[in-house]
N, C-alpha and C. Protein backbone atom coordinates (compact mmCIF):
# COMPACT_ATOMS: atom_id res chain seq x y z
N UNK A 1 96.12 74.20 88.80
CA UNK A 1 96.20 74.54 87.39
C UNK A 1 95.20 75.65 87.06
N UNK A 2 93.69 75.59 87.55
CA UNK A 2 92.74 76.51 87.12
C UNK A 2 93.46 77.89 87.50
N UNK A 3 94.02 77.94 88.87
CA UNK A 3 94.56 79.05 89.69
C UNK A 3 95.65 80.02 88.37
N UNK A 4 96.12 79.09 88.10
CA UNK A 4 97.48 79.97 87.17
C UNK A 4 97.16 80.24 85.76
N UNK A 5 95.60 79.63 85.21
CA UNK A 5 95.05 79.98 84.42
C UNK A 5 94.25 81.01 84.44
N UNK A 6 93.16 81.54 85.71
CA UNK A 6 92.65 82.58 85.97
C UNK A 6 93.78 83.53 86.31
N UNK A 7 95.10 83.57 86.70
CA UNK A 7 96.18 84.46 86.92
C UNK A 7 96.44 84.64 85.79
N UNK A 8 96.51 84.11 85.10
CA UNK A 8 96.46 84.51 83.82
C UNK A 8 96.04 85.93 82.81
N UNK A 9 94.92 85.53 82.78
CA UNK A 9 93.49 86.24 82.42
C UNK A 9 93.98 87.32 82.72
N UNK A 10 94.02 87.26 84.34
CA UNK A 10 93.61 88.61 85.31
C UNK A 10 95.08 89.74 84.61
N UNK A 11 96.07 88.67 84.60
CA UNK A 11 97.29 90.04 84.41
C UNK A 11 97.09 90.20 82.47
N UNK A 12 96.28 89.39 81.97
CA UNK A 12 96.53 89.85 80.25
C UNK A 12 95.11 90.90 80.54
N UNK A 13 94.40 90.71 80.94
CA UNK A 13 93.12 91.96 81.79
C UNK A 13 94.01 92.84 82.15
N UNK A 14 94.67 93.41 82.87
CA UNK A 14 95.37 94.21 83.63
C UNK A 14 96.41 95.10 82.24
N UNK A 15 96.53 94.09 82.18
CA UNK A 15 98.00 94.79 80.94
C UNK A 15 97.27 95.45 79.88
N UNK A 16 95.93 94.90 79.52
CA UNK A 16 95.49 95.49 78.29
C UNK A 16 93.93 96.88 78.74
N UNK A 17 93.88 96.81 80.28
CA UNK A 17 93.63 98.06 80.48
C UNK A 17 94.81 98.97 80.96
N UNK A 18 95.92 98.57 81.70
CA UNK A 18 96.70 99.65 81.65
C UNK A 18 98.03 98.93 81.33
N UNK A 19 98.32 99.65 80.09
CA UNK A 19 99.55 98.91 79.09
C UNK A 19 100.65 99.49 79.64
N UNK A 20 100.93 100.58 80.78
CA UNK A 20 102.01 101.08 81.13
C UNK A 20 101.98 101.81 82.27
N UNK A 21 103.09 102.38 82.77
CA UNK A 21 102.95 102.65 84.99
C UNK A 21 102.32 104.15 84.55
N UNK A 22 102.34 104.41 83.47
CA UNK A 22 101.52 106.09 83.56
C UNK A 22 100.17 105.98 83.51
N UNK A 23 99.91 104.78 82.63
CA UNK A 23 98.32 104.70 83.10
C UNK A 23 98.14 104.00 84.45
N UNK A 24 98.70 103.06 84.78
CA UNK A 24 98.25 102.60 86.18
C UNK A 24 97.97 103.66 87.40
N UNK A 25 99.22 104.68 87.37
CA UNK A 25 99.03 105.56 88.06
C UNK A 25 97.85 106.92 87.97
N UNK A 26 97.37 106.70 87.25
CA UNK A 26 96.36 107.37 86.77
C UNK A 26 95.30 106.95 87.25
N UNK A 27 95.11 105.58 86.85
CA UNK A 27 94.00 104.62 87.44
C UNK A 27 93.89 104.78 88.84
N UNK A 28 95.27 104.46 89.59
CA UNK A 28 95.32 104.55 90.91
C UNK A 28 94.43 106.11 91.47
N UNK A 29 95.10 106.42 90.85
CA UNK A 29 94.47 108.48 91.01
C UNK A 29 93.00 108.44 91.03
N UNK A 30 92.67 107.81 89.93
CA UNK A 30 91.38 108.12 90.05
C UNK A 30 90.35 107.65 91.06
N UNK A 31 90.59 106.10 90.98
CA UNK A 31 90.28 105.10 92.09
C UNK A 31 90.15 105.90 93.34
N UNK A 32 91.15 106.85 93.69
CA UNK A 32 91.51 107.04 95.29
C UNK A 32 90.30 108.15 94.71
N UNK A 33 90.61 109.39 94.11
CA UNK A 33 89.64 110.53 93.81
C UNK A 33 87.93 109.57 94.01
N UNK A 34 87.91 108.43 93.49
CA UNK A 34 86.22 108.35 93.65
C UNK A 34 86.15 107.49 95.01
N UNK A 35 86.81 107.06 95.40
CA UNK A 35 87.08 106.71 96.94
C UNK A 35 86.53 107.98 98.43
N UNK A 36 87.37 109.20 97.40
CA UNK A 36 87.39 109.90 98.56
C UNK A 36 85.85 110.83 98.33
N UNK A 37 85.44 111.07 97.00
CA UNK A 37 84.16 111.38 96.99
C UNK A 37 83.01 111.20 97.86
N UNK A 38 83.41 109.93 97.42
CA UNK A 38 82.11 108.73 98.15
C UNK A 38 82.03 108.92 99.27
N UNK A 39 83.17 109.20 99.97
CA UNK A 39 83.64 109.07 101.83
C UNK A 39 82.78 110.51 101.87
N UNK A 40 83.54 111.83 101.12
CA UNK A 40 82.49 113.13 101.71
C UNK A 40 81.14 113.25 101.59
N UNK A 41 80.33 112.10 100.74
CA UNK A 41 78.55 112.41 100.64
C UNK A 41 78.40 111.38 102.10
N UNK A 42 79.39 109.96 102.18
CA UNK A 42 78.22 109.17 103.02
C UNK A 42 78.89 109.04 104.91
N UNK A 43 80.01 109.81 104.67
CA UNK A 43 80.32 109.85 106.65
C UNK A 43 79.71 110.57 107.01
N UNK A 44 79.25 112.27 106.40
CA UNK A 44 78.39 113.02 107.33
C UNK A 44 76.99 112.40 107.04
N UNK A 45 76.43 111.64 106.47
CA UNK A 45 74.69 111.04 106.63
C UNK A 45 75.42 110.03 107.63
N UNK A 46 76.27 109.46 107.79
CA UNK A 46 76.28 108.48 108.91
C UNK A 46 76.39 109.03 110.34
N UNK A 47 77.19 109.72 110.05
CA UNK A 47 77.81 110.58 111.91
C UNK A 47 76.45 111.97 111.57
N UNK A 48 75.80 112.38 111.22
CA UNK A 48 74.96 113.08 111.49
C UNK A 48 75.33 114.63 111.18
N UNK A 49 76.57 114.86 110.69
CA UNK A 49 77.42 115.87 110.52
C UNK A 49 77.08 116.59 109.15
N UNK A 50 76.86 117.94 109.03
CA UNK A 50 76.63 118.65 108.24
C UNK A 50 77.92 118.86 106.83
C-alpha cells in the first residue's frame, strides 16, 4: 500500500513539474547537456588528459 502511495506522489511530482512531452523533452535535453558538461571538466582530471 505505502508503495502505490509514494507512486503516487512521485507521478503528481512529475506531472506538475513537467505538465506535457514538450517540457519533458526539454528536461531530458537539459539533463543530458549537464551530464555531458560534467563528463568534459572531470574525464580529462581523471585520465590525465589535457
Amino acid at each position: 500500500m505505502k508503495l502505490v502511495v509514494l507512486r503516487s506522489k512521485a507521478g503528481d511530482l512529475t506531472q506538475a513539474i513537467f505538465p506535457g512531452a514538450k517540457e519533458k523533452f526539454a528536461g531530458v535535453i537539459a539533463v543530458g547537456g549537464l551530464v555531458s558538461a560534467v563528463a568534459a571538466v572531470v574525464v580529462p582530471q581523471i585520465t590525465g588528459r589535457s
